[in-house]
C-alpha atoms as a PDB file:
ATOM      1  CA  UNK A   1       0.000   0.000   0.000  1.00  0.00           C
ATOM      2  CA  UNK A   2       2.799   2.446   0.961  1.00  0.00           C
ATOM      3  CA  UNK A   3       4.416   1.291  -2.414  1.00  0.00           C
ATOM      4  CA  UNK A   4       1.362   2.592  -4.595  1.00  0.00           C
ATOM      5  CA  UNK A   5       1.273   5.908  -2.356  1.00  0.00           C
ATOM      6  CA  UNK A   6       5.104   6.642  -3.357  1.00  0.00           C
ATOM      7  CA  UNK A   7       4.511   5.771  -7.202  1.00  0.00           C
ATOM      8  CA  UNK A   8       1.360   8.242  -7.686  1.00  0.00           C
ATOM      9  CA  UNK A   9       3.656  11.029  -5.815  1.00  0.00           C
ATOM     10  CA  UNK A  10       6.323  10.771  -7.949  1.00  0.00           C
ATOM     11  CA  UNK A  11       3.771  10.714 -11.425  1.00  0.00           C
ATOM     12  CA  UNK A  12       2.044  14.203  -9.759  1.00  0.00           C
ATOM     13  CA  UNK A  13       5.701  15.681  -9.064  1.00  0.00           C
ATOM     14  CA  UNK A  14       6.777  14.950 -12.549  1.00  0.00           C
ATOM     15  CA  UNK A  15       4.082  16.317 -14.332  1.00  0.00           C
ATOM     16  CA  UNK A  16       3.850  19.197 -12.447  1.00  0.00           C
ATOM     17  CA  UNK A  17       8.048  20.026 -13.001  1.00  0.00           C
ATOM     18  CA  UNK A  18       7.516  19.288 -16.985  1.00  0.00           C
ATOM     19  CA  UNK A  19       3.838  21.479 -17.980  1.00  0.00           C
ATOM     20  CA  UNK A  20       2.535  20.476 -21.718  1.00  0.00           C
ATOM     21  CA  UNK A  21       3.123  23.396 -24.323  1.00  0.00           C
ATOM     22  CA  UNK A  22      -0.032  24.625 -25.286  1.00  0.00           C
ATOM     23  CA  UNK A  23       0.874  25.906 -28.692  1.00  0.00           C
ATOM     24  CA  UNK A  24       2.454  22.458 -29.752  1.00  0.00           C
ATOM     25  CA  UNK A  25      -0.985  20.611 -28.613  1.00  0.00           C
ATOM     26  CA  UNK A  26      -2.723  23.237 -30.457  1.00  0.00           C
ATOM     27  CA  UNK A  27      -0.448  23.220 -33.840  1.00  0.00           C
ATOM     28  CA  UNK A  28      -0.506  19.184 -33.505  1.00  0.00           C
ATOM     29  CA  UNK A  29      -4.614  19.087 -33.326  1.00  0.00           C
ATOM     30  CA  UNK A  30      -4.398  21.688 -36.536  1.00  0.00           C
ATOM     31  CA  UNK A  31      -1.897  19.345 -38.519  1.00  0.00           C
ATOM     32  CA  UNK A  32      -4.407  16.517 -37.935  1.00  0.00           C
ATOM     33  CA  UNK A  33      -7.563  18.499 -38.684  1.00  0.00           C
ATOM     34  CA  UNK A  34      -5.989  19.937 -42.298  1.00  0.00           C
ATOM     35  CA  UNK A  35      -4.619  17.022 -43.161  1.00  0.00           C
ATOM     36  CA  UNK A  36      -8.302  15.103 -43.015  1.00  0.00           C
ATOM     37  CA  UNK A  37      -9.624  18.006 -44.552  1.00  0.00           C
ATOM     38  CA  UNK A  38      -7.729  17.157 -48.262  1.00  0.00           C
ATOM     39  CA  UNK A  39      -8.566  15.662 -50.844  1.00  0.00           C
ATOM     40  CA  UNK A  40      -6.351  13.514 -52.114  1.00  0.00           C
ATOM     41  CA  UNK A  41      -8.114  12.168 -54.866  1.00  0.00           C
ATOM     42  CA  UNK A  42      -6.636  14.130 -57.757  1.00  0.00           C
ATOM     43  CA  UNK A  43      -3.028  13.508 -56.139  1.00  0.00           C
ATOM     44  CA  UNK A  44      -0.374  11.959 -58.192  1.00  0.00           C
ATOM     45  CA  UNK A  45       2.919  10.332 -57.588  1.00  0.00           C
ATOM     46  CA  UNK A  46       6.230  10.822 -59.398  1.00  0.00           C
ATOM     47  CA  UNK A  47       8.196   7.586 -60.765  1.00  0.00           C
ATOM     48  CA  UNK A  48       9.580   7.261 -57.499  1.00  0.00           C
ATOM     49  CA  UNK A  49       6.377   6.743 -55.837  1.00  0.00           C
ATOM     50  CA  UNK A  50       6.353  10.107 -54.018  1.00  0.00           C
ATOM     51  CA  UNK A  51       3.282  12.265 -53.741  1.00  0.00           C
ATOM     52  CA  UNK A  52       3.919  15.651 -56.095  1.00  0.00           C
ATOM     53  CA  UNK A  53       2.948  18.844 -54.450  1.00  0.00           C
ATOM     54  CA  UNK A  54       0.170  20.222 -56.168  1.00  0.00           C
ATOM     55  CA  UNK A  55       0.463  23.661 -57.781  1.00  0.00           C
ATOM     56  CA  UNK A  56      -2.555  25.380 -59.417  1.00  0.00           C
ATOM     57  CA  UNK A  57      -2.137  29.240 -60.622  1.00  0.00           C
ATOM     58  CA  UNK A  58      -5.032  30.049 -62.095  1.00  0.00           C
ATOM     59  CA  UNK A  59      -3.003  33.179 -63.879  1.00  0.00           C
ATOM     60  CA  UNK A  60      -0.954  30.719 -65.744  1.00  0.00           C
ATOM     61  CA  UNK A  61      -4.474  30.148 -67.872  1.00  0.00           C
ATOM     62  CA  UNK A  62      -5.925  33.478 -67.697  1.00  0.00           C
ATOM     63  CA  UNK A  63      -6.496  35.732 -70.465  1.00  0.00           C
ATOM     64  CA  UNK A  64      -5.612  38.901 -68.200  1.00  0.00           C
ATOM     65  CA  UNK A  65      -2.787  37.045 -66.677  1.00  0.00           C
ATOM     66  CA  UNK A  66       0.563  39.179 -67.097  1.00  0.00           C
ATOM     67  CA  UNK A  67       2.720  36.205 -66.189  1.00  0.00           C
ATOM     68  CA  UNK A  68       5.431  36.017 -68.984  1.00  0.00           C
ATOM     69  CA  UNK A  69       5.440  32.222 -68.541  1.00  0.00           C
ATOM     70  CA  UNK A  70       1.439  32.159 -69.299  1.00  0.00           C
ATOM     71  CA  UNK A  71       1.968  34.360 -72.487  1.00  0.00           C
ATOM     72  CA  UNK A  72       4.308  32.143 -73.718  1.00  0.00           C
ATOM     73  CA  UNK A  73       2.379  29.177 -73.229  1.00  0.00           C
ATOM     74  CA  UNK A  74      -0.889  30.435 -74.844  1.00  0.00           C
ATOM     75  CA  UNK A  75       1.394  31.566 -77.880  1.00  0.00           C
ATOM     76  CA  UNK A  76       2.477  28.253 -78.516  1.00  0.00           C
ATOM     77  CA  UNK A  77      -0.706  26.453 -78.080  1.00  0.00           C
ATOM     78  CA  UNK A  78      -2.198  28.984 -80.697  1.00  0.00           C
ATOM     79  CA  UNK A  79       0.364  28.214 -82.911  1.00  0.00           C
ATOM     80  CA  UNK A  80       0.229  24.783 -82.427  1.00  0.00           C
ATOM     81  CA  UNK A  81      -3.595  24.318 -82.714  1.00  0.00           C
ATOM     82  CA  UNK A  82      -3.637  26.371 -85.966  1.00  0.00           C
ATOM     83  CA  UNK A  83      -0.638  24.378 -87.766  1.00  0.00           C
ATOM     84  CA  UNK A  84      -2.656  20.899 -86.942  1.00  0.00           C
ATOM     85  CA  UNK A  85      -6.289  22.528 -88.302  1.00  0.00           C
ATOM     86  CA  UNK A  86      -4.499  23.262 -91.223  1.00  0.00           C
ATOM     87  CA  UNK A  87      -3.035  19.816 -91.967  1.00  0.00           C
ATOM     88  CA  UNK A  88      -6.584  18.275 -90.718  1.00  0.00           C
ATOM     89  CA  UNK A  89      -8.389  20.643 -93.325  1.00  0.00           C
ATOM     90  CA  UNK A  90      -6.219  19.517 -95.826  1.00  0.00           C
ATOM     91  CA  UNK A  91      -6.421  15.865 -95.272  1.00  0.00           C
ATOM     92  CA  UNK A  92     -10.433  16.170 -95.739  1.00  0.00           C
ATOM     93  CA  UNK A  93     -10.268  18.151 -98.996  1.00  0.00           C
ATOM     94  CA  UNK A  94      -8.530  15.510-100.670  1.00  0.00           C
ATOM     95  CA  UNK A  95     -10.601  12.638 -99.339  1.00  0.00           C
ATOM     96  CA  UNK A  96     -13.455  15.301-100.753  1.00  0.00           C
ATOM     97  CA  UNK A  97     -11.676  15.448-103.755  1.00  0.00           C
ATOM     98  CA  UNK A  98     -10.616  11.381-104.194  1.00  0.00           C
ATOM     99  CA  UNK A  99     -14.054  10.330-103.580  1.00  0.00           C
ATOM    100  CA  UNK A 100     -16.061  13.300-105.041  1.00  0.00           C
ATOM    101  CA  UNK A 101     -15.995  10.439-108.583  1.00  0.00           C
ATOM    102  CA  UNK A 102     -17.328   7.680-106.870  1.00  0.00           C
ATOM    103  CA  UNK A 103     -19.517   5.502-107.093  1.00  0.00           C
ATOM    104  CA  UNK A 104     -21.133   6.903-109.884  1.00  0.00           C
ATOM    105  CA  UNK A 105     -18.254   7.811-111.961  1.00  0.00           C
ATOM    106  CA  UNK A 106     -15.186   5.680-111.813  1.00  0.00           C
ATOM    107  CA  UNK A 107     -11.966   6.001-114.065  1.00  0.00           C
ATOM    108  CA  UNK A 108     -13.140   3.244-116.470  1.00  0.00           C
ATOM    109  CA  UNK A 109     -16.994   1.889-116.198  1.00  0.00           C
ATOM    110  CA  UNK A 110     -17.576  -1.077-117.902  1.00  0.00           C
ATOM    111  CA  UNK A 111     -19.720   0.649-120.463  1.00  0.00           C
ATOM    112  CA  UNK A 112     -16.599   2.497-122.119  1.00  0.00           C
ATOM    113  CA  UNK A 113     -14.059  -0.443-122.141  1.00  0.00           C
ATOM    114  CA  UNK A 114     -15.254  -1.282-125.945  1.00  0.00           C
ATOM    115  CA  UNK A 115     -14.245   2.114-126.409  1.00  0.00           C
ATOM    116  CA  UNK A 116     -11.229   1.492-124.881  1.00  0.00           C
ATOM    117  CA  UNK A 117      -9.911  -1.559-126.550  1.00  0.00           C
ATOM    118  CA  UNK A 118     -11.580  -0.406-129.697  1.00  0.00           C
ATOM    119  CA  UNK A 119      -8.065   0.932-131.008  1.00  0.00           C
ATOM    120  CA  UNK A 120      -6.427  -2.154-130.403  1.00  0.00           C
ATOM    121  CA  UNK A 121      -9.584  -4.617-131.922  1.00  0.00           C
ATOM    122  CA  UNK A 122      -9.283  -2.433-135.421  1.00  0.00           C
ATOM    123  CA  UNK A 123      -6.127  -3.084-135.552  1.00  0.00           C
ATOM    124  CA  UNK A 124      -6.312  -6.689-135.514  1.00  0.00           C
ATOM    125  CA  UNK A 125      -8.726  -6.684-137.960  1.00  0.00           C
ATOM    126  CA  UNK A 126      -6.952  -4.842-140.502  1.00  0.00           C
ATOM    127  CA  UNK A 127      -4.467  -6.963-140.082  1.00  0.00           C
ATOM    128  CA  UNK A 128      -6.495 -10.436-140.513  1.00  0.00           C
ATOM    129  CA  UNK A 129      -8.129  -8.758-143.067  1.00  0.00           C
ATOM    130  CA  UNK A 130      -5.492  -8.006-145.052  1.00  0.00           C
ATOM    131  CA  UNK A 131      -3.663 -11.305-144.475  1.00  0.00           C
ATOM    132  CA  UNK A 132      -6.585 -12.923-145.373  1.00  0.00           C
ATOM    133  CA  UNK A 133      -6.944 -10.884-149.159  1.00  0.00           C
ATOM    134  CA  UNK A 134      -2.967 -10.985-149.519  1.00  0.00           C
ATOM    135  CA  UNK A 135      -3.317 -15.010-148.983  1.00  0.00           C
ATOM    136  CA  UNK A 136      -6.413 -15.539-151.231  1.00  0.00           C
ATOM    137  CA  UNK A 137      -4.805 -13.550-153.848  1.00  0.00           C
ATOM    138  CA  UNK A 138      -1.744 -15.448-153.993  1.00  0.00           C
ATOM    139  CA  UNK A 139      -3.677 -18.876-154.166  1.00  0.00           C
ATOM    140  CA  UNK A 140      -5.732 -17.780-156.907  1.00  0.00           C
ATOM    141  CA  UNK A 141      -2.737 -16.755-158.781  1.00  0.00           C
ATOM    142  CA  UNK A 142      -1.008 -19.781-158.174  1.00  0.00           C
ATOM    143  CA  UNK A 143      -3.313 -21.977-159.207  1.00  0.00           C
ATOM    144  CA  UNK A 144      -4.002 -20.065-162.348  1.00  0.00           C
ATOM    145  CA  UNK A 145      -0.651 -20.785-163.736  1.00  0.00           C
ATOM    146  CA  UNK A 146      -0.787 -24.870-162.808  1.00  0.00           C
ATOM    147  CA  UNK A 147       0.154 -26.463-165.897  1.00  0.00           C
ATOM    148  CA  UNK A 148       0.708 -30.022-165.112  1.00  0.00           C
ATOM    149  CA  UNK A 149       2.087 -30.585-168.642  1.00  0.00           C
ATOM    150  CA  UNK A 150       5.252 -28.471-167.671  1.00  0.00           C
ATOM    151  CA  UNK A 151       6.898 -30.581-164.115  1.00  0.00           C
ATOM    152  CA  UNK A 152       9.290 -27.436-163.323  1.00  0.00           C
ATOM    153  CA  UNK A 153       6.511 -24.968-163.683  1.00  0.00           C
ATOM    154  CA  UNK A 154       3.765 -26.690-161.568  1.00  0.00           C
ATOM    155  CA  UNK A 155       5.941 -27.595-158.824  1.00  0.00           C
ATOM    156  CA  UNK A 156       7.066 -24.070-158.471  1.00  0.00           C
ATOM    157  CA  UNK A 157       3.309 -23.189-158.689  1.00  0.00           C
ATOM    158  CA  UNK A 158       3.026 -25.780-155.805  1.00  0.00           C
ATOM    159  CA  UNK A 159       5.720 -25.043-153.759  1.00  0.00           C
ATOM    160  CA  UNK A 160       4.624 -21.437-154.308  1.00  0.00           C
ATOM    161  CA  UNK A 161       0.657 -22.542-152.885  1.00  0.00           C
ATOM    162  CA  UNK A 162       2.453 -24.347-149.643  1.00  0.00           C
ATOM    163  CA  UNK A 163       4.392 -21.159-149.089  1.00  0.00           C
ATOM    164  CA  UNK A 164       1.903 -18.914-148.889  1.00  0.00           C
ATOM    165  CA  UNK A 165      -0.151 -20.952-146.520  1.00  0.00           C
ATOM    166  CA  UNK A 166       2.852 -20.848-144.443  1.00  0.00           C
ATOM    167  CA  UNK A 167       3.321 -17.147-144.253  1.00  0.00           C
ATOM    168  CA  UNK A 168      -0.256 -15.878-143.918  1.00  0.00           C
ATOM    169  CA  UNK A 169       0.155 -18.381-140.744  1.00  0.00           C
ATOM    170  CA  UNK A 170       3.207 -16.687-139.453  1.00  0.00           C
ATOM    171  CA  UNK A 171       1.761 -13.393-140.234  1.00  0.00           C
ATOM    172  CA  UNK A 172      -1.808 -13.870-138.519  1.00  0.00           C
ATOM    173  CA  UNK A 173       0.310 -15.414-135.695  1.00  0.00           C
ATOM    174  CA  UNK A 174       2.165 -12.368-135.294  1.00  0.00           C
ATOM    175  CA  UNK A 175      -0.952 -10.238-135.804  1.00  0.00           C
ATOM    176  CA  UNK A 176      -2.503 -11.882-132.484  1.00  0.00           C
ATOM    177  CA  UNK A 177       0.613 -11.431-130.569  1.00  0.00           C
ATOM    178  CA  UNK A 178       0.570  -8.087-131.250  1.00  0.00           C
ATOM    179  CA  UNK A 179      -2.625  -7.372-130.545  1.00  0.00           C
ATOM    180  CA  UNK A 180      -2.349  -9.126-126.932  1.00  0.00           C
ATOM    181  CA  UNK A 181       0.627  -7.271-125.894  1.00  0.00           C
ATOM    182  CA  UNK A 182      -0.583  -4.142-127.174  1.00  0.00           C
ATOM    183  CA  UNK A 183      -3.961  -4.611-125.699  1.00  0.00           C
ATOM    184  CA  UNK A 184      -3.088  -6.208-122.328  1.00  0.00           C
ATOM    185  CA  UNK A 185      -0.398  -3.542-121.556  1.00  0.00           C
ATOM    186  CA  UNK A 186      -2.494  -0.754-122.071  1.00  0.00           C
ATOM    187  CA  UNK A 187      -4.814  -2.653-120.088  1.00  0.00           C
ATOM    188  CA  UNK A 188      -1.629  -3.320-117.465  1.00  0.00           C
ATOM    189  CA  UNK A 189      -1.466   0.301-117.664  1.00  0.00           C
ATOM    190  CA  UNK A 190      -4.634   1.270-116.154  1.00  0.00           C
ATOM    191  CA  UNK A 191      -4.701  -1.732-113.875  1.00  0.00           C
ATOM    192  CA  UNK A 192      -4.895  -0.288-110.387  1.00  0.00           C
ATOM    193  CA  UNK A 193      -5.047  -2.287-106.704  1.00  0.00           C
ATOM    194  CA  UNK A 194      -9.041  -0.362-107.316  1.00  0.00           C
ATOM    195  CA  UNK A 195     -10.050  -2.166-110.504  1.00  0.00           C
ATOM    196  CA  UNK A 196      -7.583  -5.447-110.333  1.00  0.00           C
ATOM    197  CA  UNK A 197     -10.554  -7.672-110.643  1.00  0.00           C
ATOM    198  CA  UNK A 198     -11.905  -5.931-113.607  1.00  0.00           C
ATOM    199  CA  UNK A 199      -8.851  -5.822-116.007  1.00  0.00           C
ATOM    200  CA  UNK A 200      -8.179  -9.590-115.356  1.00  0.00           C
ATOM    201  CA  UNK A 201     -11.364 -10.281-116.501  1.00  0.00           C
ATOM    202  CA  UNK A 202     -11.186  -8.241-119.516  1.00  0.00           C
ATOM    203  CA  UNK A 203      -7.130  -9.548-120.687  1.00  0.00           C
ATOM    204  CA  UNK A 204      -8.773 -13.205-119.304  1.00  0.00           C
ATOM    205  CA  UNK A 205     -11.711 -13.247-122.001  1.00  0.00           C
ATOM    206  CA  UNK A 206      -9.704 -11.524-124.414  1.00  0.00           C
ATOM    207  CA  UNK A 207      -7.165 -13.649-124.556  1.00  0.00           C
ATOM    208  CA  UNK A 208      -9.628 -17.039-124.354  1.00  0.00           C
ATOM    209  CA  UNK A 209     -10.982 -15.317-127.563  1.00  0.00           C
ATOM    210  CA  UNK A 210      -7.667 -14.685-129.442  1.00  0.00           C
ATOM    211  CA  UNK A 211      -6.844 -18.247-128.733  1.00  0.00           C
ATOM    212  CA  UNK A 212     -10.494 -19.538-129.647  1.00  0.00           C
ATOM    213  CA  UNK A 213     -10.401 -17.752-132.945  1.00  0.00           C
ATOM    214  CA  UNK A 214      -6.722 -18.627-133.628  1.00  0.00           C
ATOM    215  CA  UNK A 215      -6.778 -22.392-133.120  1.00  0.00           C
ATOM    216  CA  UNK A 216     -10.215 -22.267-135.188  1.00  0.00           C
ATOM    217  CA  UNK A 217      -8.121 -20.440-138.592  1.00  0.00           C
ATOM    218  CA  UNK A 218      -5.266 -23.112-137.863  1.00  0.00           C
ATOM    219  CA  UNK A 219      -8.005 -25.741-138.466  1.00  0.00           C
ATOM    220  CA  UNK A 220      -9.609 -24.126-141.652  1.00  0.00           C
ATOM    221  CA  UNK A 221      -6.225 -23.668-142.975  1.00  0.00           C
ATOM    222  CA  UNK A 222      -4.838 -26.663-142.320  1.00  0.00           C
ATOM    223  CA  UNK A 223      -8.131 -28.356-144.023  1.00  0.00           C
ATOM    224  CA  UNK A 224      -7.662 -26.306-147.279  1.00  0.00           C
ATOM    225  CA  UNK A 225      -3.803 -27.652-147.232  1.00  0.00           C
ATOM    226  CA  UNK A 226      -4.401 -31.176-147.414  1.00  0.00           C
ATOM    227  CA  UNK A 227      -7.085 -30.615-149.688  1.00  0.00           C
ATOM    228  CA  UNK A 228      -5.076 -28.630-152.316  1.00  0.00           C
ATOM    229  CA  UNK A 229      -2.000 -31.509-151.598  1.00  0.00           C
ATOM    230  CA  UNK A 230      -4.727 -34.187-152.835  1.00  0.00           C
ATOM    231  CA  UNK A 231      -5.696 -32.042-155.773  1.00  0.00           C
ATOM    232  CA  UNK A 232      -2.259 -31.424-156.607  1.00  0.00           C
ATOM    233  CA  UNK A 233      -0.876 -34.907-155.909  1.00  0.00           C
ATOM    234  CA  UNK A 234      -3.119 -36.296-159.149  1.00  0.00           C
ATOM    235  CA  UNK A 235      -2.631 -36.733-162.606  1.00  0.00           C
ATOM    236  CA  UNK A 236      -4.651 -34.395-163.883  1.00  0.00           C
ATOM    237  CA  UNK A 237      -5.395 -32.069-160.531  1.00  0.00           C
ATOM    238  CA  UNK A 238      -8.996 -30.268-161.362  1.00  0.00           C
ATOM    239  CA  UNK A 239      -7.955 -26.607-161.155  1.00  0.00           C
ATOM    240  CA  UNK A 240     -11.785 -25.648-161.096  1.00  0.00           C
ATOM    241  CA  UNK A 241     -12.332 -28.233-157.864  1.00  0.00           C
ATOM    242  CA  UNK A 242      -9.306 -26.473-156.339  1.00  0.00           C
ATOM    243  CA  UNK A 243     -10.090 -22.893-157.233  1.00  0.00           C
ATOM    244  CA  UNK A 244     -14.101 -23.441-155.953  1.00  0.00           C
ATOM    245  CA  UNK A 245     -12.338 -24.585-152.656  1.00  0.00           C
ATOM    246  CA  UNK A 246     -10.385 -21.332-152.382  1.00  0.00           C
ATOM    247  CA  UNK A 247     -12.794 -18.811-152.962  1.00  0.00           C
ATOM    248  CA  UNK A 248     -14.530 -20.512-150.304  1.00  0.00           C
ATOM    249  CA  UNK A 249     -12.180 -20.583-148.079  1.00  0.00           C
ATOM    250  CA  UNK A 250     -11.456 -17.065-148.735  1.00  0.00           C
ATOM    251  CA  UNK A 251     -14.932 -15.852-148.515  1.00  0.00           C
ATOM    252  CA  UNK A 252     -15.533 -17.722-144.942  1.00  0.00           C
ATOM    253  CA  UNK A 253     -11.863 -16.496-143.783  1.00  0.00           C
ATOM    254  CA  UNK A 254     -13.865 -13.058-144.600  1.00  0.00           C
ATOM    255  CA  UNK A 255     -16.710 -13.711-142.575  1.00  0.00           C
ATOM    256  CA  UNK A 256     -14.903 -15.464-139.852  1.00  0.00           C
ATOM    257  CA  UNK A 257     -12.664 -12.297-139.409  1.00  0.00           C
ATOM    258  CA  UNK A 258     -15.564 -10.434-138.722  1.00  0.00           C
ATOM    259  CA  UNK A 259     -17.325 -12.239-136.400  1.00  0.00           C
ATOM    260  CA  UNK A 260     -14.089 -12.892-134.211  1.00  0.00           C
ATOM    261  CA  UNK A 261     -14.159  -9.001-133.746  1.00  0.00           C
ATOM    262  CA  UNK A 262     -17.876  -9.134-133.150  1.00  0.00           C
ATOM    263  CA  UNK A 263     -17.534 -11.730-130.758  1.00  0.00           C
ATOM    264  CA  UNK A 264     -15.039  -9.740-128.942  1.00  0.00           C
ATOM    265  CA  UNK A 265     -17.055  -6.628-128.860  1.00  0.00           C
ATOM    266  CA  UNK A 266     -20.095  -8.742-127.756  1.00  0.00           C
ATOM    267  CA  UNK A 267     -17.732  -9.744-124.441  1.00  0.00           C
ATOM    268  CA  UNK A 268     -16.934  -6.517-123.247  1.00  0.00           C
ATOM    269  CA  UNK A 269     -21.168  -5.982-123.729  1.00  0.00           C
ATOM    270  CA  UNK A 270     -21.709  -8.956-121.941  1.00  0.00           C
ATOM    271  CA  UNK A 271     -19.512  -7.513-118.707  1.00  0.00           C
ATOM    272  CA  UNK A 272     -21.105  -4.181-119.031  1.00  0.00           C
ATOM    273  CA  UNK A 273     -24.436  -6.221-118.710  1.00  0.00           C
ATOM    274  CA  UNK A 274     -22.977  -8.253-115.775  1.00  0.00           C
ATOM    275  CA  UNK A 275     -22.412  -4.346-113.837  1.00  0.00           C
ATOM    276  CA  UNK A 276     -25.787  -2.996-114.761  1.00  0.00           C
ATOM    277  CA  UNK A 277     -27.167  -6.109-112.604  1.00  0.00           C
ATOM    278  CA  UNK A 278     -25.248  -5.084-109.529  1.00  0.00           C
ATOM    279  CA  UNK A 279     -21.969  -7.005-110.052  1.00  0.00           C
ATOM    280  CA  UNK A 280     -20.057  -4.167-110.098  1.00  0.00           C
ATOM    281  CA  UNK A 281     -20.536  -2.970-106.643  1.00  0.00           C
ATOM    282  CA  UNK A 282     -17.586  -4.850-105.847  1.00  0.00           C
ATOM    283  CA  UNK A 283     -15.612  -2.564-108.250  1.00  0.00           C
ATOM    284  CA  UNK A 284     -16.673   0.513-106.834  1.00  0.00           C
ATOM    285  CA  UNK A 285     -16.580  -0.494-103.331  1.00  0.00           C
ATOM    286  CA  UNK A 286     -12.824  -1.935-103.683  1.00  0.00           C
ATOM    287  CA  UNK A 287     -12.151   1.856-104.916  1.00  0.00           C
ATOM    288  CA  UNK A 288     -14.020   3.090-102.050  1.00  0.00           C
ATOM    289  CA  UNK A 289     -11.716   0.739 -99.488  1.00  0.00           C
ATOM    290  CA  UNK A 290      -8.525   1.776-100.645  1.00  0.00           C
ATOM    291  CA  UNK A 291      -9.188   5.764-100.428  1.00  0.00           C
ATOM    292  CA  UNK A 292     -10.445   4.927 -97.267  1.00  0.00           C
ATOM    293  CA  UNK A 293      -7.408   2.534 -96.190  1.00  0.00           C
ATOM    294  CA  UNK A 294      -5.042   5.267 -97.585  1.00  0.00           C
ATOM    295  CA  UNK A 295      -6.756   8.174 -95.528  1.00  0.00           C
ATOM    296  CA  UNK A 296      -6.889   6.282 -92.246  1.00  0.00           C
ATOM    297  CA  UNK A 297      -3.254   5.769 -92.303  1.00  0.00           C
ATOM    298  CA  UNK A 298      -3.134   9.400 -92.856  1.00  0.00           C
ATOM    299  CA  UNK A 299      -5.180  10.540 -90.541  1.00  0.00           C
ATOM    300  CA  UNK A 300      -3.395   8.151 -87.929  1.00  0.00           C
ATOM    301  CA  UNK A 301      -0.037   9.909 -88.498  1.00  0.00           C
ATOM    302  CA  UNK A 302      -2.029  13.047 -87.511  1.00  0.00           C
ATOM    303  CA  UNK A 303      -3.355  11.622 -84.605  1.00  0.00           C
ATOM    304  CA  UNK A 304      -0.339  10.430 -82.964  1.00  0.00           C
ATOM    305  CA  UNK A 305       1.109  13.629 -84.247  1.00  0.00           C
ATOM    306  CA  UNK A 306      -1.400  15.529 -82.278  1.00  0.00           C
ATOM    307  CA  UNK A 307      -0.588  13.025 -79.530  1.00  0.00           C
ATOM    308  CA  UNK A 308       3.038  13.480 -79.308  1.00  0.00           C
ATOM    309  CA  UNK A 309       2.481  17.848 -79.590  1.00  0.00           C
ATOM    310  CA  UNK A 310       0.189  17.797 -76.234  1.00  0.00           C
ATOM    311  CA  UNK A 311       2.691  15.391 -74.759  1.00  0.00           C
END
């Protein structure tokens, strides 16, 4: 008991030699009381994990501000914002302009491609055309002066025939070739990654034609060979038989001619035909894709440049 009467002395005589500050209790209960009162919400922490101090002027954003350092900044941002309105403004007008011709007016519709290939097609007729009169001409002549009473003149006359045949085959050969790489480059030429589908049909059907039409001569030609060989090959070969088969031959050769050109004509009017029912949508909307494609990337760079300026 005497113990616990000792112990409570000494507590009383210590706090009375050692009094508590009153400003310190008071500066300690305002330290508490402000630091509850903040928000800490919009707070944010360097890389090293350390709260950042946060600093608000509202001078450094007002108009009226006179702070040099707010000037400066509103300068820049002016600047800034009017370069990248340009460039946007720019970008749009020619996306305006690039699509301003579609859908309803593309480069090459399939209605003008007959126009378009019409050069080329004229010139391959010509040329079949006059291969066809320069080899019918040379027959006929030919088989006017067969004279099977004189051997060195008629086999001359015959070699002469078999010659011919030859070189109006060469020469039609070479008039196809020409026409296919005339045609397909110029078709090459306007070839885009917008109407790829499009030209391959056109060089595909034009050159199933060609080959059609060309296999199909090789055949006639080749029939009116071994006939004139029979002929020939005789005793007595019947020059009217042979000549009746050669003006035949000539006159179908004619006819033939034409209707290869007709029948290419009538394939380009078969693919217009094909677009008027809707196939084409494809076409225009493959045009439509790629300006699109080509202004996104665009207009991603711009973005990201607009990124990196407010960074």
């Amino acid at each position: 008991m005497n113990l616990r009467f000792v112990t409570l002395a000494l507590v009383f005589a210590t706090t009375t030699a050692f009094p508590l500050n009153d400003e310190i209790s008071r500066e300690a209960w305002s330290l508490q009381r402000d630091n509850q009162a903040t928000d800490k919400k919009m707070s944010a922490k360097d890389s090293n994990g350390v709260w950042k101090n946060q600093v608000v002027s509202s001078d450094l954003y007002s108009q009226d501000s006179h702070n040099p350092m707010a000037a400066e900044l509103r300068r820049k941002l002016s600047m800034e914002s009017e370069r990248l309105r340009a460039r946007l403004k720019q970008e749009l007008s020619e996306l305006r302009e690039r699509l301003s011709p579609y859908p309803s007016h593309p480069k090459h519709t399939m209605a003008n491609i007959k126009e378009f290939l019409t050069p080329f097609t004229k010139q391959l007729q010509t040329a079949l055309q006059s291969n066809t009169q320069e080899l019918c001409e040379k027959l006929s002549l030919n088989l006017q002066d067969l004279n099977p009473e004189e051997a060195t003149l008629y086999q001359e006359a015959v070699q002469r025939i078999t010659l011919a045949l030859d070189e109006s085959h060469q020469k039609r050969t070479a008039a196809f070739e020409d026409f296919k790489t005339k045609a397909f480059e110029a078709v090459e030429e306007e070839r885009d990654s917008s109407g790829k589908e499009l030209w391959e049909e056109v060089t595909a059907r034009l050159g199933q034609e060609v080959c059609t039409f060309s296999l199909e001569v090789q055949g006639k030609v080749a029939a009116l060979k071994i006939a004139l060989a029979g002929h020939l090959a005789s005793a007595q070969p019947p020059r009217d038989v042979m000549t009746s088969k050669v003006d035949q031959f000539c006159q179908n050769s004619s006819a033939r001619n034409q209707q290869f050109i007709s029948n290419l004509d009538q394939q380009m009017i078969a693919l217009q035909e094909n677009q008027s029912h809707g196939e084409s949508a494809g076409f225009h909307q493959t045009n439509i894709e790629s300006i699109q494609e080509d202004f996104s990337t665009r207009l991603t760079a711009l973005l990201q440049d607009i990124v990196h300026t407010l960074n």
